[in-house]
C-alpha atoms as a PDB file:
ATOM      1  CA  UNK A   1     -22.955  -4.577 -18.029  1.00  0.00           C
ATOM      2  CA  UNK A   2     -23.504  -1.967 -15.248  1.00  0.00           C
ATOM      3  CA  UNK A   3     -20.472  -2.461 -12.784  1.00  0.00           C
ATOM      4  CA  UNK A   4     -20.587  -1.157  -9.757  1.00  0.00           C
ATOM      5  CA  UNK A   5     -17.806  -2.007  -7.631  1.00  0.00           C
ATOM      6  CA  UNK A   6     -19.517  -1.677  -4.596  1.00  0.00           C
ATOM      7  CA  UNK A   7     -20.991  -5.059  -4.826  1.00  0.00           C
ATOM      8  CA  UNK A   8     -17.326  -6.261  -5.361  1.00  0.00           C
ATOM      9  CA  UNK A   9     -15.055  -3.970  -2.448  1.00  0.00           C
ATOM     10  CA  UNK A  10     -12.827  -5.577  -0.161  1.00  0.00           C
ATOM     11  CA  UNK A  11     -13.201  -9.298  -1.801  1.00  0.00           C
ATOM     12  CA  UNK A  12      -9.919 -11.419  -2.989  1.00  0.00           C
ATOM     13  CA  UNK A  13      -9.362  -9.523  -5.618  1.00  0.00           C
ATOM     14  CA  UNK A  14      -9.148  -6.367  -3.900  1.00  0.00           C
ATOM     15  CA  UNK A  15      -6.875  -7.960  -0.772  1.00  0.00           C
ATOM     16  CA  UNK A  16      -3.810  -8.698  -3.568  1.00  0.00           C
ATOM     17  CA  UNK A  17      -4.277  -5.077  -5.312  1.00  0.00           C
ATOM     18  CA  UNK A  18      -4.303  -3.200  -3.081  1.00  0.00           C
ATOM     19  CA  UNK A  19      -1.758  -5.227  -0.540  1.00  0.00           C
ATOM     20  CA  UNK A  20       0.471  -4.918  -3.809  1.00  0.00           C
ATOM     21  CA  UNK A  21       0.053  -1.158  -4.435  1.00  0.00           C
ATOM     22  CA  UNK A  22       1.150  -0.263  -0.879  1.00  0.00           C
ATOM     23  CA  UNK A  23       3.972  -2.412  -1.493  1.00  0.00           C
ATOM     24  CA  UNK A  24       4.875  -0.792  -4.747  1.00  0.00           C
ATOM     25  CA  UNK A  25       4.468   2.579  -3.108  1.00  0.00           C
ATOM     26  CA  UNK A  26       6.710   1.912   0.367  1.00  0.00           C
ATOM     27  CA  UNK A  27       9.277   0.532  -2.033  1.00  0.00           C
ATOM     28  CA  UNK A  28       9.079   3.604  -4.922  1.00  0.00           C
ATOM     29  CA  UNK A  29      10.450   5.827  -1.482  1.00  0.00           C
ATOM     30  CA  UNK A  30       9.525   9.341  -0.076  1.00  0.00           C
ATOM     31  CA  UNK A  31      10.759  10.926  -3.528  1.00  0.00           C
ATOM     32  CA  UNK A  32       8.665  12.974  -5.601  1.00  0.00           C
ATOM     33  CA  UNK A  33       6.082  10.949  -7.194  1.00  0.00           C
ATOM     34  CA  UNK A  34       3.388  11.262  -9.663  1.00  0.00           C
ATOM     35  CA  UNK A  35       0.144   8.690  -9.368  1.00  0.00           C
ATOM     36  CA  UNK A  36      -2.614   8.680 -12.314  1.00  0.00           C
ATOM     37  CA  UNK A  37      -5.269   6.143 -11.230  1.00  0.00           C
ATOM     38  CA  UNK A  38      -7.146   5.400 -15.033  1.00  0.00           C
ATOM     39  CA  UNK A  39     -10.157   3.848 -13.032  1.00  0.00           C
ATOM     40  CA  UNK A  40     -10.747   5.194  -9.588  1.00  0.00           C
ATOM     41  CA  UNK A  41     -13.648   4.417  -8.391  1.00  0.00           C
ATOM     42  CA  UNK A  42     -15.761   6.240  -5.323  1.00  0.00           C
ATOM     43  CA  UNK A  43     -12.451   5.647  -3.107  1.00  0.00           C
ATOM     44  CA  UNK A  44     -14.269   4.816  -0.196  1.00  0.00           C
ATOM     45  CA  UNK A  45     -16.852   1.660   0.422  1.00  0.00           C
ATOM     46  CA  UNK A  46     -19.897   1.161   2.852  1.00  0.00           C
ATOM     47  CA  UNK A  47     -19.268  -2.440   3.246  1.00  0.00           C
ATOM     48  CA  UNK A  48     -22.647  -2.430   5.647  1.00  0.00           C
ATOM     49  CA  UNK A  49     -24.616  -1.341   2.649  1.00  0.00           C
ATOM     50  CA  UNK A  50     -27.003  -3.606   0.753  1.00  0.00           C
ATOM     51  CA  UNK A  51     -24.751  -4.243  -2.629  1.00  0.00           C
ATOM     52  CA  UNK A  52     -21.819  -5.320  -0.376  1.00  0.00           C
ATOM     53  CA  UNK A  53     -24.267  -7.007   1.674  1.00  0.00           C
ATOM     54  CA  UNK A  54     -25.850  -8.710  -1.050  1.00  0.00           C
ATOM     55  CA  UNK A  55     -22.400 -10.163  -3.046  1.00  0.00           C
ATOM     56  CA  UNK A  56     -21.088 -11.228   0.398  1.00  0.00           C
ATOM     57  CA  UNK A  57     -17.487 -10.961  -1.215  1.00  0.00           C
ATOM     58  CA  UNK A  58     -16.365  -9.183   1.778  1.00  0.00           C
ATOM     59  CA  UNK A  59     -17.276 -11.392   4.102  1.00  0.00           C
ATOM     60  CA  UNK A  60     -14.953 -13.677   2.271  1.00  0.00           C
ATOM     61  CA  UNK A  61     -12.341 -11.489   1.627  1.00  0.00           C
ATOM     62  CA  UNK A  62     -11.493  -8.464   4.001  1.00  0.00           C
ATOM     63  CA  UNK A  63     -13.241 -10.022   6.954  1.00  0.00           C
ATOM     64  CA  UNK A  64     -11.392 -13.187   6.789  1.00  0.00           C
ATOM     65  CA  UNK A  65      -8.307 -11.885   6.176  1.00  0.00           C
ATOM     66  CA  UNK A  66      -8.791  -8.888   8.946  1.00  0.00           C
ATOM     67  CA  UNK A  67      -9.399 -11.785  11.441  1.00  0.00           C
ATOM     68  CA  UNK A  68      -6.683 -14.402  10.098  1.00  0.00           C
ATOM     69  CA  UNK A  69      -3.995 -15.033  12.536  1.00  0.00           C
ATOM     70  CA  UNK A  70      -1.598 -16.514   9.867  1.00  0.00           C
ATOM     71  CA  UNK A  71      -1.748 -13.354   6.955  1.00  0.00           C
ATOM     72  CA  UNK A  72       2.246 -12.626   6.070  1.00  0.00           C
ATOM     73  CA  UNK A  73       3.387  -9.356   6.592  1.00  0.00           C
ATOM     74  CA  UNK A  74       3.194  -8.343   3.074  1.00  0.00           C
ATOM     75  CA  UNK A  75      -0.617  -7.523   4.070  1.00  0.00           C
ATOM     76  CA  UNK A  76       0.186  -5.485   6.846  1.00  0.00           C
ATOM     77  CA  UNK A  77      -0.139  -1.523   5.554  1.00  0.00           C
ATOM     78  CA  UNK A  78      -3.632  -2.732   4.258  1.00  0.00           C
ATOM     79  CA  UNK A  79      -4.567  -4.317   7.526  1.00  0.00           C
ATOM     80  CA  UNK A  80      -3.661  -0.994   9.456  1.00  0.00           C
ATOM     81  CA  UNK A  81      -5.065   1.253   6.979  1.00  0.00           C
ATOM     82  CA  UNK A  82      -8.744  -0.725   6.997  1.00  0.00           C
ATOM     83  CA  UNK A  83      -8.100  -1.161  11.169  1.00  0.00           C
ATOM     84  CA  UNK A  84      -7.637   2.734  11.242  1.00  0.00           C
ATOM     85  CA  UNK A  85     -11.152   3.436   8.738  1.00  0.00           C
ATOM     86  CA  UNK A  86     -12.469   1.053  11.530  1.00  0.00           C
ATOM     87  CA  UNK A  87     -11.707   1.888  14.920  1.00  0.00           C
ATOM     88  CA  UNK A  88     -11.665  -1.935  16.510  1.00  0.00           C
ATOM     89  CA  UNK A  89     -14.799  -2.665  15.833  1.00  0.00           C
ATOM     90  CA  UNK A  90     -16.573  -4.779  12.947  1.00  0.00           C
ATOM     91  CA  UNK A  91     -15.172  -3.845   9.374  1.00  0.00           C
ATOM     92  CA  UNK A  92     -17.797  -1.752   7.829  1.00  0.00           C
ATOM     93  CA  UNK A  93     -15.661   0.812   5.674  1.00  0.00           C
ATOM     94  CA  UNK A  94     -12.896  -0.096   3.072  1.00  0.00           C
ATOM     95  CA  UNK A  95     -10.461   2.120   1.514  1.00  0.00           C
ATOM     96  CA  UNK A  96     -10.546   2.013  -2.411  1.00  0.00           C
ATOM     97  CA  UNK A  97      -7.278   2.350  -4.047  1.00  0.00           C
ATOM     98  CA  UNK A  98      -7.713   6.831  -4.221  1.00  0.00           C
ATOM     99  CA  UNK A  99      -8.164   6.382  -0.129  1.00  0.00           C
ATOM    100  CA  UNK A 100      -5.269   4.329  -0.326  1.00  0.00           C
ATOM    101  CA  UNK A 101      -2.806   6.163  -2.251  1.00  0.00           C
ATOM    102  CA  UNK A 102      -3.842   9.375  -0.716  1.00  0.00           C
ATOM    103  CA  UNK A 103      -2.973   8.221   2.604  1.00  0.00           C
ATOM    104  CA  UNK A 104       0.691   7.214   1.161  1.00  0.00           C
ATOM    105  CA  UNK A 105       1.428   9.844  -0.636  1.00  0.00           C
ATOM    106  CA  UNK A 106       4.897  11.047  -0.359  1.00  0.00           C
ATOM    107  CA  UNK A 107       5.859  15.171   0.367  1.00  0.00           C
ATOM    108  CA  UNK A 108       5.787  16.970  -3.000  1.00  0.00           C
ATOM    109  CA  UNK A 109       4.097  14.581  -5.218  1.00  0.00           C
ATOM    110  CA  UNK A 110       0.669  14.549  -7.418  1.00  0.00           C
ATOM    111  CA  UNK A 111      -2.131  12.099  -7.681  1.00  0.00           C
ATOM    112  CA  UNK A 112      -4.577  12.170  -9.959  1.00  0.00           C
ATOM    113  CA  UNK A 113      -7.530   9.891  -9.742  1.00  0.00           C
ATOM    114  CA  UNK A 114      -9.863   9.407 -12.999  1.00  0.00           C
ATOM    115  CA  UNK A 115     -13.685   8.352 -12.853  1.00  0.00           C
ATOM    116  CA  UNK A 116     -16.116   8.333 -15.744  1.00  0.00           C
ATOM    117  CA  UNK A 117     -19.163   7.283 -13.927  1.00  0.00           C
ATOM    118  CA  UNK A 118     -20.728  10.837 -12.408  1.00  0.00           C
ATOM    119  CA  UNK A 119     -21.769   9.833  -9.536  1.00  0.00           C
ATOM    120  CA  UNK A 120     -18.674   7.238  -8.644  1.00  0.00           C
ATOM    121  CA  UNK A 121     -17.022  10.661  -9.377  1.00  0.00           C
ATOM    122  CA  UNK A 122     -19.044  12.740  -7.295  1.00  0.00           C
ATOM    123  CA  UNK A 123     -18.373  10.707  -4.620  1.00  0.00           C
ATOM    124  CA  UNK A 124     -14.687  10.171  -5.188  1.00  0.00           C
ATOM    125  CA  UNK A 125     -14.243  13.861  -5.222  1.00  0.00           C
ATOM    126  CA  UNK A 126     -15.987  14.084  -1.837  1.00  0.00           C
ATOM    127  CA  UNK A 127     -14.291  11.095  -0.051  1.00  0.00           C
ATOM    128  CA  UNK A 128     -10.943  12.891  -1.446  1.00  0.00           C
ATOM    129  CA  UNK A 129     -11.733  16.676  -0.858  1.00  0.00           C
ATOM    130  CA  UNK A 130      -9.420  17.921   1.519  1.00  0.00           C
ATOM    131  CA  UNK A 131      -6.095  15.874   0.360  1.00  0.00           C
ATOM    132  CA  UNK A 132      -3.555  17.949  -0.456  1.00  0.00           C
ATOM    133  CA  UNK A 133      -1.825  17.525  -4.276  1.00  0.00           C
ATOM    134  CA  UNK A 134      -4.394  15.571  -5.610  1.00  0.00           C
ATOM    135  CA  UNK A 135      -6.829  16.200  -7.720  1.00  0.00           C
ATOM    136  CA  UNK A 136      -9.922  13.932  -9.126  1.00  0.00           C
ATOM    137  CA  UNK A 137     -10.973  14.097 -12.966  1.00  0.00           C
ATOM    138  CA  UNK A 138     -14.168  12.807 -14.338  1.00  0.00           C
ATOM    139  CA  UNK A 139     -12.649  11.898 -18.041  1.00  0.00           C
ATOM    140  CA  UNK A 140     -11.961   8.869 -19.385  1.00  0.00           C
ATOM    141  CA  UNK A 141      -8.645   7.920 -17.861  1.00  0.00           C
ATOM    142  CA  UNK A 142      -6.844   5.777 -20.670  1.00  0.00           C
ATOM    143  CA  UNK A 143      -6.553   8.597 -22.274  1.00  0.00           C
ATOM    144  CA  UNK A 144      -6.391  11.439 -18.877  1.00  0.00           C
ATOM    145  CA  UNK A 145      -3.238   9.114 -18.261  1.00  0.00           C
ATOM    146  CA  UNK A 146      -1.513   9.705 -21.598  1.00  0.00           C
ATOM    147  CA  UNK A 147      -2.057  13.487 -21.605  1.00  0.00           C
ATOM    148  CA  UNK A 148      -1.541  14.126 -18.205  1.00  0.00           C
ATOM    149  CA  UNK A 149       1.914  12.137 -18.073  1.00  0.00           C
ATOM    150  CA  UNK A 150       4.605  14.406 -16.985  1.00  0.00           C
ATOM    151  CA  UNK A 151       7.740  14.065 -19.537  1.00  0.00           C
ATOM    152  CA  UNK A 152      10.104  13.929 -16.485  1.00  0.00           C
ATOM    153  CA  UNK A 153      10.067  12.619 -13.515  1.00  0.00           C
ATOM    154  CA  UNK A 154       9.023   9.290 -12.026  1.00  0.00           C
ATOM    155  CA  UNK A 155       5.133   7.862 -12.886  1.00  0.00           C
ATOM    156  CA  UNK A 156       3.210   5.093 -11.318  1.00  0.00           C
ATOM    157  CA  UNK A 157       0.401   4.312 -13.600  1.00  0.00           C
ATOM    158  CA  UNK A 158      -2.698   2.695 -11.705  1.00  0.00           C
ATOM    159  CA  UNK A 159      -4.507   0.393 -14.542  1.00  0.00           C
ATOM    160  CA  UNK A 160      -7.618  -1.127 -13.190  1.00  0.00           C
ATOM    161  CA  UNK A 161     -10.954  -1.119 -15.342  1.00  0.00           C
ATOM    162  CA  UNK A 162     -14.160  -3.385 -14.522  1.00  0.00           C
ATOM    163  CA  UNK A 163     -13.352  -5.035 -18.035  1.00  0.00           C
ATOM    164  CA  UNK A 164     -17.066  -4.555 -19.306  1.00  0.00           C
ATOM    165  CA  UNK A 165     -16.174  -2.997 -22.607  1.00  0.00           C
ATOM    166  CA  UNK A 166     -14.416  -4.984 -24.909  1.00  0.00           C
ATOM    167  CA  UNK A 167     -11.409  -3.110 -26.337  1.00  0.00           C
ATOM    168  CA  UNK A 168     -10.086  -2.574 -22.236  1.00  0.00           C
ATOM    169  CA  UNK A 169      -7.469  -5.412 -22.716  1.00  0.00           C
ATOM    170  CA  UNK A 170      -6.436  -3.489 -25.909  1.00  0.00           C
ATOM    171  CA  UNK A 171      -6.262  -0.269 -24.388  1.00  0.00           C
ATOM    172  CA  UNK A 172      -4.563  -0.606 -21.554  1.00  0.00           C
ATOM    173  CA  UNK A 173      -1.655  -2.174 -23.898  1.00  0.00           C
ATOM    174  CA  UNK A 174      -1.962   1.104 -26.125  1.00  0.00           C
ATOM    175  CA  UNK A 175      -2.124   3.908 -22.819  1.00  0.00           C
ATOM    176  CA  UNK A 176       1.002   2.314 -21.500  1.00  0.00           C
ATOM    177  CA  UNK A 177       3.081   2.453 -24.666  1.00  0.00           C
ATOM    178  CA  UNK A 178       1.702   5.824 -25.180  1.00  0.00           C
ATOM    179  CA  UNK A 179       2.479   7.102 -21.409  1.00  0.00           C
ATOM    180  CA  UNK A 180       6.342   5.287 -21.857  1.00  0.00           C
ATOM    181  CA  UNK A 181       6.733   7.260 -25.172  1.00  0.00           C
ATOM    182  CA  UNK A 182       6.149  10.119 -22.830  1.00  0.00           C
ATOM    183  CA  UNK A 183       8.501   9.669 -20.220  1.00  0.00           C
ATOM    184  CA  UNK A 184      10.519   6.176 -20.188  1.00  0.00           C
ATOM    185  CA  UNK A 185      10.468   6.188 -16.899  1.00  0.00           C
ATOM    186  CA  UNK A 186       6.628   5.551 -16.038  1.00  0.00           C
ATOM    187  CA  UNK A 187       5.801   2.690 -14.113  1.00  0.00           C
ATOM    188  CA  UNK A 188       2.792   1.111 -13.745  1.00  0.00           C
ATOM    189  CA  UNK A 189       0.996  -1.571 -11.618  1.00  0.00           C
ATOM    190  CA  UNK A 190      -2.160  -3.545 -13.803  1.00  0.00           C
ATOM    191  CA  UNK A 191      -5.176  -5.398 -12.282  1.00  0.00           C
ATOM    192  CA  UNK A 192      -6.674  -8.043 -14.776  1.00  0.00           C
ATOM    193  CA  UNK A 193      -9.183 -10.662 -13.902  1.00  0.00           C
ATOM    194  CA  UNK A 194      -8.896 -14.347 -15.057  1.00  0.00           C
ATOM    195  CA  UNK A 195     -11.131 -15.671 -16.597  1.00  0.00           C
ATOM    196  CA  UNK A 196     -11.174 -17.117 -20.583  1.00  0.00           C
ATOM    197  CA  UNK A 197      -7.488 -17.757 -20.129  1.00  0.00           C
ATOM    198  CA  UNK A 198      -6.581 -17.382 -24.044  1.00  0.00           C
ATOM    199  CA  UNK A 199      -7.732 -14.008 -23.972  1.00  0.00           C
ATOM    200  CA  UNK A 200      -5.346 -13.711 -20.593  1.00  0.00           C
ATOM    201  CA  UNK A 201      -2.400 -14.643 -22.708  1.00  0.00           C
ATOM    202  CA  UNK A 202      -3.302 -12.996 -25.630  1.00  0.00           C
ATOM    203  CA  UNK A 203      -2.870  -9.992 -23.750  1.00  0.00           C
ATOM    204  CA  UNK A 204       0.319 -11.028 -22.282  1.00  0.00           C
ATOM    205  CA  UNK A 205       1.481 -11.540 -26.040  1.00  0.00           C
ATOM    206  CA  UNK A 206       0.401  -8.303 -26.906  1.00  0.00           C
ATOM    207  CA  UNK A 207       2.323  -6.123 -24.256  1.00  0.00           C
ATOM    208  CA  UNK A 208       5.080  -7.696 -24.690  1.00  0.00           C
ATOM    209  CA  UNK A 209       5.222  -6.629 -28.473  1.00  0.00           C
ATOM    210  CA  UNK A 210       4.379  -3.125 -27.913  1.00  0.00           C
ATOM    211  CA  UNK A 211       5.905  -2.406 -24.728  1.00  0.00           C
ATOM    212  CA  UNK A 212      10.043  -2.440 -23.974  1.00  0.00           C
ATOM    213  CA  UNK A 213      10.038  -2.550 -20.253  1.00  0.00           C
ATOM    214  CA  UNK A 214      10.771  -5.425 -17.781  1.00  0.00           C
ATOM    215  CA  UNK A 215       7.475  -6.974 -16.218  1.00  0.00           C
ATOM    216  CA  UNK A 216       6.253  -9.176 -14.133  1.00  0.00           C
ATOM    217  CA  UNK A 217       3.164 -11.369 -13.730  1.00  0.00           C
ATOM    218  CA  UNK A 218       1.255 -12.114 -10.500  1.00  0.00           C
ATOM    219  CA  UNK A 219      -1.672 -14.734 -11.323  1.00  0.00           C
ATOM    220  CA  UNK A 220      -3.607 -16.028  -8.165  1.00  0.00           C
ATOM    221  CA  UNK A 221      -6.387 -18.248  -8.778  1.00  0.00           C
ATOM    222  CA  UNK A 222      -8.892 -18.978  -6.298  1.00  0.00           C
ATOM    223  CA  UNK A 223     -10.213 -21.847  -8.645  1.00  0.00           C
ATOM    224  CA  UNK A 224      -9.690 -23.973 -11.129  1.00  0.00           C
ATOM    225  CA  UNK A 225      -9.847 -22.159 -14.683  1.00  0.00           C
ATOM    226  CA  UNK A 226     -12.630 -24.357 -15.748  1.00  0.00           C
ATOM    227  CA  UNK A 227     -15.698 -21.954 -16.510  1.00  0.00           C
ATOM    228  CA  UNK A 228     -14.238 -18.703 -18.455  1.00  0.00           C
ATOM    229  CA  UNK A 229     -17.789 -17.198 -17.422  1.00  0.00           C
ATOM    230  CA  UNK A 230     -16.563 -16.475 -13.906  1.00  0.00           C
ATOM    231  CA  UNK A 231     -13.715 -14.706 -12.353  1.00  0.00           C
ATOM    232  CA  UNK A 232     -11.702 -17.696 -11.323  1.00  0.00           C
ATOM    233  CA  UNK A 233      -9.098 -15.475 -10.029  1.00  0.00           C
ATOM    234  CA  UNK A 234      -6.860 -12.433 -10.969  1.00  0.00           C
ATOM    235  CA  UNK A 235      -3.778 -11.299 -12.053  1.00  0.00           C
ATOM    236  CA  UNK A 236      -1.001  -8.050 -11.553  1.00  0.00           C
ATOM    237  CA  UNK A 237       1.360  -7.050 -14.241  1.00  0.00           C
ATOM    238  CA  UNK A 238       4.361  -5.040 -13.089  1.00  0.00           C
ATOM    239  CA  UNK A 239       5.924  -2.530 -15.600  1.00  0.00           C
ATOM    240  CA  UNK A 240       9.032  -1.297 -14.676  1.00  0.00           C
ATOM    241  CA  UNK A 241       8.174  -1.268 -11.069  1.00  0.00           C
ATOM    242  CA  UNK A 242      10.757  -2.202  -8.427  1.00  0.00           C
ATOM    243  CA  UNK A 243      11.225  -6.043  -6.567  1.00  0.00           C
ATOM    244  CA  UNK A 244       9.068  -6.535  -4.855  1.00  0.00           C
ATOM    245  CA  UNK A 245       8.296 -10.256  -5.596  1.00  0.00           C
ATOM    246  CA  UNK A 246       8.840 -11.498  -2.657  1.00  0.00           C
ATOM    247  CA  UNK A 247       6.182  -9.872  -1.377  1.00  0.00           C
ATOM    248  CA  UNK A 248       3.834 -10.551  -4.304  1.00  0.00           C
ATOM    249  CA  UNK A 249       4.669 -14.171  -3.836  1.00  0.00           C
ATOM    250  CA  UNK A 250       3.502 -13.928  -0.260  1.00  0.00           C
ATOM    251  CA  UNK A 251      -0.067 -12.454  -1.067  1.00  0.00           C
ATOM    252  CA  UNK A 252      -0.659 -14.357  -3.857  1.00  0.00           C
ATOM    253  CA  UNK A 253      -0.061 -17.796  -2.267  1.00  0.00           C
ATOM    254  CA  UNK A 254      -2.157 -16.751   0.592  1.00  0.00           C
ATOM    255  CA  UNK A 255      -5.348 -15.335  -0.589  1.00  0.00           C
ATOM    256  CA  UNK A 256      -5.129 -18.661  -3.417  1.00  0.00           C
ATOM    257  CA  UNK A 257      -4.512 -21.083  -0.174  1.00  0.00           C
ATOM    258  CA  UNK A 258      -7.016 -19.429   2.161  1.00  0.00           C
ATOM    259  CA  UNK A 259      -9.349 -17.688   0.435  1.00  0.00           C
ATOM    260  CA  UNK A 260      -9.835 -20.119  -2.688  1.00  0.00           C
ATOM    261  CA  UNK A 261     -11.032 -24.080  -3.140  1.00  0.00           C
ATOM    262  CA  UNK A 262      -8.296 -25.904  -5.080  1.00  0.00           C
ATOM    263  CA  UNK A 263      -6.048 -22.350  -5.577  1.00  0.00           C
ATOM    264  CA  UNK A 264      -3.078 -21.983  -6.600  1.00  0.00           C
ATOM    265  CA  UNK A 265      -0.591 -18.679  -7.494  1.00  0.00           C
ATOM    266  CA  UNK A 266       1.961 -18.442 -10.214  1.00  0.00           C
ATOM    267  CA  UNK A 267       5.176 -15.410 -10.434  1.00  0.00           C
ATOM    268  CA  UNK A 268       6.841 -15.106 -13.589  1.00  0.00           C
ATOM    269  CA  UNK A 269       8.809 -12.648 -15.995  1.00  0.00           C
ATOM    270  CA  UNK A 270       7.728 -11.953 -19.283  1.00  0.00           C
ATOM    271  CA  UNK A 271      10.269 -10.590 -21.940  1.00  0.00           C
ATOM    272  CA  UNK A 272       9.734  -7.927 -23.636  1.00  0.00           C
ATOM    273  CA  UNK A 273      10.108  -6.819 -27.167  1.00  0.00           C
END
């Protein structure tokens, strides 16, 4: 499969990662902060071009929720962030998680924002060229985020691949017990879709062998998990990352009620090993 998220920016999905991540990040504080991003993308989306045009998942995602007079304030730093890449008029741009995190950056800290795909890259680089401590890599970022871990200091770990290789469930479960071997203090925020469910929770079992960290799960599903061909929804998993499940709660329940046909959101814990 050729992904392209393009076809895919500023749908449901997108709405609860990226509402979460500025959560994480206003709650992580104005400290020093390093930010590796495994799966960047371009970092900023033409949502008048023809592949967003063509999916329509922003229509039902961004748009709705950008003209929703009911959205809790748990979405509000991605509402003004896409209002501000907008000027009050019709949503045509939408901030990928680089434009994002960039923008929130606290004083004296370091992103780093990995892209495989040349030309996602190319772009990314552009979109990102005049932001001051971070840097974009085109590398493979499972492994960018193990070797560029810091030792000390505190570590968000963005974890978000388009899932169209088959060892990324495994992977992601190997980077972050890699990157906490590193530095016990990294933290990390994981996008995941749902879809076959058993291979969901077979994930689930297999972080919580390897890694020793709490975590929690965010699962919204815009439909019923009946055809494990489609994404039926998506999920977060929160290592190590401070409360803020009141707020996940919030997004979750809303894009599942409003955005989905018979949705529904789960929070839970999961124990580690």
């Amino acid at each position: 499969m050729n992904y392209r998220h393009a076809f895919h920016a500023g749908n449901f999905a997108d709405l609860v990662k990226h509402a979460a991540l500025l959560r994480v990040m206003a709650a992580l504080g104005s400290g020093p902060l390093t930010v590796i991003d495994t799966h960047a993308g371009r970092g900023l989306y033409d949502l008048a071009g023809p592949e967003a045009r063509k999916s329509g998942e922003a229509e039902a995602g961004i748009v709705r929720l950008m003209s929703a007079k009911d959205a809790p304030e748990a979405f509000g730093p991605l509402l003004r962030a896409v209002a501000g890449l907008n000027a009050s008029g019709p949503v045509r741009r939408y901030p990928g998680s680089p434009w994002l995190i960039a923008e929130h950056l606290p004083p004296g800290s370091r992103y780093l924002a990995c892209e495989l795909r040349k030309e996602e890259h190319d772009a990314l680089r552009s979109a990102l060229k005049s932001r001051t401590g971070v840097e974009t890599l085109n590398a493979d970022g499972y492994r960018a985020a193990v070797e560029r871990c810091p030792p000390k200091g505190r570590v968000l770990l963005l974890i978000d691949p388009p899932f169209e290789k088959a060892d990324d469930y495994v992977r992601i479960v190997e980077t972050l017990e890699a990157a906490r071997a590193r530095n016990r203090d990294v933290q990390a925020l994981v996008w995941l879709p749902l879809k076959d469910l058993e291979t969901f929770d077979a994930f689930l079992r297999d972080l919580e062998d390897a890694v020793d960290a709490p975590m929690l799960v965010a699962e919204t599903r815009v439909k019923p998990l009946t055809d494990p061909m489609k994404m039926n929804g998506c999920a977060l998993v929160l290592l190590n990352s401070p409360d803020i499940s009141a707020d996940l709660a919030a997004i979750s329940d809303w894009v599942a009620q409003e955005l989905g046909e018979e949705g529904a959101s789960r929070l839970y814990p999961l124990a580690s090993s």
